[in-house]
Protein backbone atom coordinates (compact mmCIF):
# COMPACT_ATOMS: atom_id res chain seq x y z
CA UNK A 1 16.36 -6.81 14.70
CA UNK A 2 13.77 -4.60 13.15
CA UNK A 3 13.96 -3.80 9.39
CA UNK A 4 14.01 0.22 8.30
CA UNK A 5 11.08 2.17 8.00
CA UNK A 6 10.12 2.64 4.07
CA UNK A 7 7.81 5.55 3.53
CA UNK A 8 5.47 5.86 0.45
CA UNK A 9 2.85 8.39 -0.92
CA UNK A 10 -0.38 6.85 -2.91
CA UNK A 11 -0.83 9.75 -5.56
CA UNK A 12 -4.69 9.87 -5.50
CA UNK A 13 -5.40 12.99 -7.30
CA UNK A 14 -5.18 13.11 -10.91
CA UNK A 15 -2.22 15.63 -12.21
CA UNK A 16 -3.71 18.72 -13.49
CA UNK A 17 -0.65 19.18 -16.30
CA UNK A 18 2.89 17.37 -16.65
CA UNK A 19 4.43 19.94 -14.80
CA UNK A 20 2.40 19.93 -11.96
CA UNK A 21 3.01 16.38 -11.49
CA UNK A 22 6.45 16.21 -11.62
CA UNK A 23 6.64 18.99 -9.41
CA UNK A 24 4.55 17.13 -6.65
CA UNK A 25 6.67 14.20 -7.16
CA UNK A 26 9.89 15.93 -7.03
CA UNK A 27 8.55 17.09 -3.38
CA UNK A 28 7.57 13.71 -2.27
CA UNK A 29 11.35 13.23 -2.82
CA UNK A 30 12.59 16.33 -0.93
CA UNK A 31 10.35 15.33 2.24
CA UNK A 32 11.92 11.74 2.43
CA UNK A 33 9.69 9.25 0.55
CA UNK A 34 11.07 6.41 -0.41
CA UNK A 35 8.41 5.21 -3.03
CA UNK A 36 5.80 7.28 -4.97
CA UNK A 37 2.66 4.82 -5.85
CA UNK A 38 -0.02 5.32 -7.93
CA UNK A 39 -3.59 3.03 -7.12
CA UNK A 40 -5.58 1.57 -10.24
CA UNK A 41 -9.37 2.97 -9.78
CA UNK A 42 -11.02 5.12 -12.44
CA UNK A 43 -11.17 8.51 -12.00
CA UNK A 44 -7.33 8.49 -10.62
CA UNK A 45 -4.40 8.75 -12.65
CA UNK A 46 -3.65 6.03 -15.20
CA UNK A 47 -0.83 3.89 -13.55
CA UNK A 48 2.18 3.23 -15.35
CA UNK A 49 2.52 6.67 -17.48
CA UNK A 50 2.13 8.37 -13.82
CA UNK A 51 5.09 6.09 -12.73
CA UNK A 52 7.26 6.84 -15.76
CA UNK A 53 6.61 10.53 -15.26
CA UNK A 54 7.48 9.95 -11.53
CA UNK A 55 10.77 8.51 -11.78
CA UNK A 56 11.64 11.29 -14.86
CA UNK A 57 10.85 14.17 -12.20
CA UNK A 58 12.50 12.55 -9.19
CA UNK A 59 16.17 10.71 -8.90
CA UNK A 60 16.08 8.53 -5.37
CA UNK A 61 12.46 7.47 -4.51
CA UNK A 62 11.35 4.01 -5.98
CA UNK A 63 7.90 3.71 -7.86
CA UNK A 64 5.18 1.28 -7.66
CA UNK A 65 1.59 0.65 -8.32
CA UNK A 66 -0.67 0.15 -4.96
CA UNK A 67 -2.58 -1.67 -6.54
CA UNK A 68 -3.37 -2.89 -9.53
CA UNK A 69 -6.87 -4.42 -9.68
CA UNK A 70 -5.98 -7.40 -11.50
CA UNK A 71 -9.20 -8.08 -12.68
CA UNK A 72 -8.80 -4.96 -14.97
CA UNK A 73 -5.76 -7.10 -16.83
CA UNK A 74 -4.95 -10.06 -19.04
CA UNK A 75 -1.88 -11.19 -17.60
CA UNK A 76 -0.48 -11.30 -21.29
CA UNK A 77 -0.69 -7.59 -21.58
CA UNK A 78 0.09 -6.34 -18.13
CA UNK A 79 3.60 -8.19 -18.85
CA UNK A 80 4.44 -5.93 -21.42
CA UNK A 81 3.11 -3.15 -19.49
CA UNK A 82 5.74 -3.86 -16.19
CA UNK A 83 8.71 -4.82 -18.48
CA UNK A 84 8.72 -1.58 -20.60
CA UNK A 85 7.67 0.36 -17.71
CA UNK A 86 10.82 -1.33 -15.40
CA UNK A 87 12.88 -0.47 -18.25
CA UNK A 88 12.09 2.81 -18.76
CA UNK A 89 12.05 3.71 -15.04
CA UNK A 90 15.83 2.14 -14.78
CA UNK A 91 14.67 -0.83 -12.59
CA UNK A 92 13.08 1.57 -9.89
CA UNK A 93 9.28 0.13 -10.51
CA UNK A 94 7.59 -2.42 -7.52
CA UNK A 95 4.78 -3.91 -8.86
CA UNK A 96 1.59 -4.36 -6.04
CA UNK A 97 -1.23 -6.66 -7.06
CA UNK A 98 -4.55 -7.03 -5.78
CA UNK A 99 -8.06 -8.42 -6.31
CA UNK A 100 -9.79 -5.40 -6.25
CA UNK A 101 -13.03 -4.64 -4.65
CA UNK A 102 -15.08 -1.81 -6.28
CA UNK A 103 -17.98 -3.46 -7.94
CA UNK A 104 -19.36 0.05 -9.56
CA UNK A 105 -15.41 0.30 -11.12
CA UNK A 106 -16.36 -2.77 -13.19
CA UNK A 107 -19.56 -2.09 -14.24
CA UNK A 108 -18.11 1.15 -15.71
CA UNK A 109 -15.54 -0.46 -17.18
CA UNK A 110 -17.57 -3.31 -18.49
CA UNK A 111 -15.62 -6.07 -17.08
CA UNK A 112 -17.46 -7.88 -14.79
CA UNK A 113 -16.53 -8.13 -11.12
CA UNK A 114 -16.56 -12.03 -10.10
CA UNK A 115 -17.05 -13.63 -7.27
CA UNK A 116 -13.97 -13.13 -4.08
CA UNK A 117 -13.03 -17.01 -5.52
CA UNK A 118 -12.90 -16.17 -8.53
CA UNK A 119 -11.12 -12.48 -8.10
CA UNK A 120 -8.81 -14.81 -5.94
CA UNK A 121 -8.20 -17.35 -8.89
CA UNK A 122 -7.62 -14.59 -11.32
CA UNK A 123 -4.78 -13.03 -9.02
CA UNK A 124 -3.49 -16.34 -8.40
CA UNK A 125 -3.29 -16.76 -12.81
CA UNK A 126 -1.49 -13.43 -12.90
CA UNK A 127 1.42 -13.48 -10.31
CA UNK A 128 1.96 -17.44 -11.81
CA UNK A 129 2.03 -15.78 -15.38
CA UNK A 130 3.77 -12.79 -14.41
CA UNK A 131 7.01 -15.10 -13.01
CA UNK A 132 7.23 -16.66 -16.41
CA UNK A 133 6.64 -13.70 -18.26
CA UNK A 134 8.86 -10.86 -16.94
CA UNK A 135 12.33 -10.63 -17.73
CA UNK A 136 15.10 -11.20 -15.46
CA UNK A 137 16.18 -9.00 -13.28
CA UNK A 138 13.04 -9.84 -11.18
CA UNK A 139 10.08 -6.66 -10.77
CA UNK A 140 9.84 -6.95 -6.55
CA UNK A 141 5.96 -7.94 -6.11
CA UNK A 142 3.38 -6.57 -3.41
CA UNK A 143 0.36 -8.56 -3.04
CA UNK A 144 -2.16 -6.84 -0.98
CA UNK A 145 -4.96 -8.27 0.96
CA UNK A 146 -6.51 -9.81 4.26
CA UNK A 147 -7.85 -13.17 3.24
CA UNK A 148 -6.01 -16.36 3.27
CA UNK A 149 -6.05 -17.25 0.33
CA UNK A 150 -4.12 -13.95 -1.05
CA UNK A 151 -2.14 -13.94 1.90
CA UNK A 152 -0.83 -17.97 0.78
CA UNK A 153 -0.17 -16.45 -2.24
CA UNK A 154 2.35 -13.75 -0.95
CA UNK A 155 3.85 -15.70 1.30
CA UNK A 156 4.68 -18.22 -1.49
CA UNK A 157 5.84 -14.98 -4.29
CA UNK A 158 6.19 -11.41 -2.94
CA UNK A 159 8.85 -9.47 -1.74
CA UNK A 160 6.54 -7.31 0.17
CA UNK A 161 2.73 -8.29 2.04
CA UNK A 162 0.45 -5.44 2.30
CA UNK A 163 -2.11 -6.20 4.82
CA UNK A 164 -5.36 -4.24 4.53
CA UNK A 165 -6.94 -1.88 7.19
CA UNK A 166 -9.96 -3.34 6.06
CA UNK A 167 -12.67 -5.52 4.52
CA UNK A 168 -15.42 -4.93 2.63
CA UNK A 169 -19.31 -6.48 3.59
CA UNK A 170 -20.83 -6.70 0.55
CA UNK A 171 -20.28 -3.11 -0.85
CA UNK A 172 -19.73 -1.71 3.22
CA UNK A 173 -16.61 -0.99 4.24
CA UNK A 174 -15.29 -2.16 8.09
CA UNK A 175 -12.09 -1.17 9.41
CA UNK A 176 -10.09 -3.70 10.85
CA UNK A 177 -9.14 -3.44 14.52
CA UNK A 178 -6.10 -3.49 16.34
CA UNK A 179 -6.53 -7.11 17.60
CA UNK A 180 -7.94 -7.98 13.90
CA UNK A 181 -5.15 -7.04 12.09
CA UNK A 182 -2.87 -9.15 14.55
CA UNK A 183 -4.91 -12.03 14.02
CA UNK A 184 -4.06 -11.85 10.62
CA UNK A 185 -0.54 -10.86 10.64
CA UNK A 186 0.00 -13.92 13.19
CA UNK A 187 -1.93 -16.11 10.29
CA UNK A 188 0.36 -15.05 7.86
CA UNK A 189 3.46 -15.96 9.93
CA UNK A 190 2.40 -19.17 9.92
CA UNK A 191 1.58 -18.98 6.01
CA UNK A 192 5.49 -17.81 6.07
CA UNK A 193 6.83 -21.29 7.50
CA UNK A 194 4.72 -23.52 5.37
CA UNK A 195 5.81 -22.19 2.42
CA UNK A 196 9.65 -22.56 3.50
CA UNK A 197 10.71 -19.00 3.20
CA UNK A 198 14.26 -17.97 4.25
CA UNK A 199 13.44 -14.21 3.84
CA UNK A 200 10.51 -12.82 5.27
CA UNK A 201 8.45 -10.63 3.23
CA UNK A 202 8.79 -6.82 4.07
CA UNK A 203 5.15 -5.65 5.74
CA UNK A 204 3.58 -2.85 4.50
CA UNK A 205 0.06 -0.79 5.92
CA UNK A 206 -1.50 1.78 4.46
CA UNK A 207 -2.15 4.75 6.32
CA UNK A 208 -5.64 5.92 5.93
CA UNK A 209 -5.59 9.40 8.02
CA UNK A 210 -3.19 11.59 9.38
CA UNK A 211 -3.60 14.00 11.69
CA UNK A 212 -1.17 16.23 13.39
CA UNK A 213 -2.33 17.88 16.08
CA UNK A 214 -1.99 18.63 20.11
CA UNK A 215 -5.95 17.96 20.41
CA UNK A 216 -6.63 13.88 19.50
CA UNK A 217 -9.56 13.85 21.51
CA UNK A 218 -11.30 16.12 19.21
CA UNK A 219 -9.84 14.06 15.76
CA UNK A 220 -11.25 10.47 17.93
CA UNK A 221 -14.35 12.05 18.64
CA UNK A 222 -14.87 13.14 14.85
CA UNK A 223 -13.71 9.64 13.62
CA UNK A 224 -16.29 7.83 15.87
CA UNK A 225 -18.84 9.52 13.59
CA UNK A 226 -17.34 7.85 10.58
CA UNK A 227 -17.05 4.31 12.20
CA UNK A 228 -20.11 4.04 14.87
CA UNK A 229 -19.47 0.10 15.44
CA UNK A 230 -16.35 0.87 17.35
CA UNK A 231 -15.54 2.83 20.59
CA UNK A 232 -13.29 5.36 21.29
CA UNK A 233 -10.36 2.19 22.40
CA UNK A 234 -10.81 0.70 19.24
CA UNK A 235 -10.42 3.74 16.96
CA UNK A 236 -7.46 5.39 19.15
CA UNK A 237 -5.75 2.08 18.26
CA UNK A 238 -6.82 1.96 15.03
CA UNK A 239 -3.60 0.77 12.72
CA UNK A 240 -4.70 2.42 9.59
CA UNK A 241 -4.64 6.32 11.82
CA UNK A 242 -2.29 8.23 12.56
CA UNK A 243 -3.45 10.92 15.21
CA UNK A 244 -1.37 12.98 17.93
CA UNK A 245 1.71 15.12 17.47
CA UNK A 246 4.35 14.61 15.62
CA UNK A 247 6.34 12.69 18.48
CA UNK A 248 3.31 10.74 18.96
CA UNK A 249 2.70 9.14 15.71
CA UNK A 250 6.56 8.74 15.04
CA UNK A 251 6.33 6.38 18.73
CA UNK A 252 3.00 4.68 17.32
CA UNK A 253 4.74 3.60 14.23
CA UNK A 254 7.63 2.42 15.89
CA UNK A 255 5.32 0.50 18.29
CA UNK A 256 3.52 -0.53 15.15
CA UNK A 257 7.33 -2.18 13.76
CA UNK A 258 7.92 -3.87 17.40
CA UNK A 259 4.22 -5.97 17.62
CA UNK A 260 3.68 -6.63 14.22
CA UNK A 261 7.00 -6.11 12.22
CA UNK A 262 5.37 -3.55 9.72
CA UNK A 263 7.93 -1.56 8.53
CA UNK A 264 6.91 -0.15 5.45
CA UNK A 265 3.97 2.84 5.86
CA UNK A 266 2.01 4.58 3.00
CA UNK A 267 -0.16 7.72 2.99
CA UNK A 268 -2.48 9.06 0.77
CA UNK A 269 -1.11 12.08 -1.10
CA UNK A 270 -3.86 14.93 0.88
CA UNK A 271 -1.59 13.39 4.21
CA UNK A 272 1.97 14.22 2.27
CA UNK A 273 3.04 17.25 3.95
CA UNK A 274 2.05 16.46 7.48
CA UNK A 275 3.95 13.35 7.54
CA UNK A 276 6.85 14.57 6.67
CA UNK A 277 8.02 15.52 9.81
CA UNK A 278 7.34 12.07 11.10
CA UNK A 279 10.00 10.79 7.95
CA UNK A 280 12.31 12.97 9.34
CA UNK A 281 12.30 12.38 13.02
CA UNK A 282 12.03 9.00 12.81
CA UNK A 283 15.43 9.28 10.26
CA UNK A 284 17.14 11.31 12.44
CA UNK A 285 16.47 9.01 15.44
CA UNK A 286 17.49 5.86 13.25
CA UNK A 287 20.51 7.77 12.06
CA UNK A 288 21.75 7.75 15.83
């Protein structure tokens, strides 16, 4: 049996006051999110105050960080940052990890940016010191990432596995195809049974464009601009778009759930609106 769709909004764009947040949270809430998330780059808002804020404005939706570059944090101090925000968020906070990947980020920051082992190793230190650290009752954990080395890791401690619609080259982007992303959802499966799990971790993807419309051709055609190394094939089944009516993308998603068991879709916060009618068809449809 499939698991429910979860629907979650990545809050980008930095809130102009207090009010204006809460009143863009409050509306991720009336147009069916389930979580409101808040990324860890510079230049974006500050993580855990956003959350706090969040779950002040809002009464249903969960919050959660997607993700925290952990190379930004001693483990030591990031505990105290989850437990107080947890606490002050009644229990509503997920926690998502990563390695992070933004080399220019660091240099600002003047932490350096290590080698992928390393960033791996340093993840690996965190979620180990995290478990001892945080107080019961348990933070759920997202781990996000394509390798296998992070994806061992999640299958071993996280409640949820966010596989990436991408990988970086050096400081170049590449988007992950269809068949890629299988590949590595199939890995993990197997990553799953070695480490003895009785309850699968919930899958989540991030959604990197939607577009409603009756005209895909014309969104493809502009995409293939963006991403010359693939054809029109591969970018139509791209995993990280969402292109086509409203009908369209609600039956992609579900086809999404059915082949690779991802049940649990973000957006970026410029997509909020527009995929709220996909929430609320696909509700009303699993309602039946």
């Amino acid at each position: 049996m499939s698991s429910p769709f979860r629907f979650a909004v990545n809050m980008l764009t930095p809130p102009g006051s207090g009010s204006e947040w809460r009143a863009r949270c409050r509306r991720a809430e009336e147009l069916g999110y389930d979580v409101i998330q808040v990324p860890d780059h510079l230049g974006m808002p500050a993580p855990f105050p956003s959350l706090v804020a969040a779950a002040e404005a809002t009464t249903r939706p969960r919050v959660g960080t997607f993700v925290l570059n952990a190379g930004f944090w001693n483990p030591s101090l990031l505990a105290r940052e989850v437990t107080t925000t947890a606490a002050l968020t009644e229990g509503r906070l997920e926690l998502g990890l990563g390695t992070g990947y933004v080399p220019g980020e660091h240099e600002q920051a003047g932490i350096p940016f290590l080698p992928p082992r390393e960033r791996v190793d340093h993840l690996t230190r965190t979620v180990e010191e995290l478990a001892e650290a945080l107080k019961s009752p348990r933070v759920p954990l997202l781990i996000g990432g394509n390798g296998d080395r992070v994806l061992r890791l999640a299958a071993r401690h996280a409640e949820v596995t966010a596989f990436s619609g991408g990988r970086f080259d050096g400081d170049t982007p590449t988007l992950l195809t269809a068949e890629e992303l299988a590949a590595r959802v199939a890995a993990y499966e197997g990553f799953e049974r070695r480490a003895g799990r009785e309850t699968p971790a919930e899958r989540n993807l991030l959604l990197q464009r939607v577009i409603v419309t009756d005209d895909p051709d014309r969104a493809v055609a502009e995409f293939l601009a963006l991403a010359p190394y693939l054809d029109e094939k591969q970018v139509r089944e791209l995993p990280i778009l969402a292109i086509g009516t409203v009908r369209e993308i609600a039956d992609r998603l579900v086809g999404l759930r059915e082949r690779l068991g991802i049940s649990y879709l973000a957006v970026l916060d410029d997509a909020m609106e527009a995929f709220g009618p996909v929430i609320a068809l696909l509700r009303r449809e699993s309602a039946r």
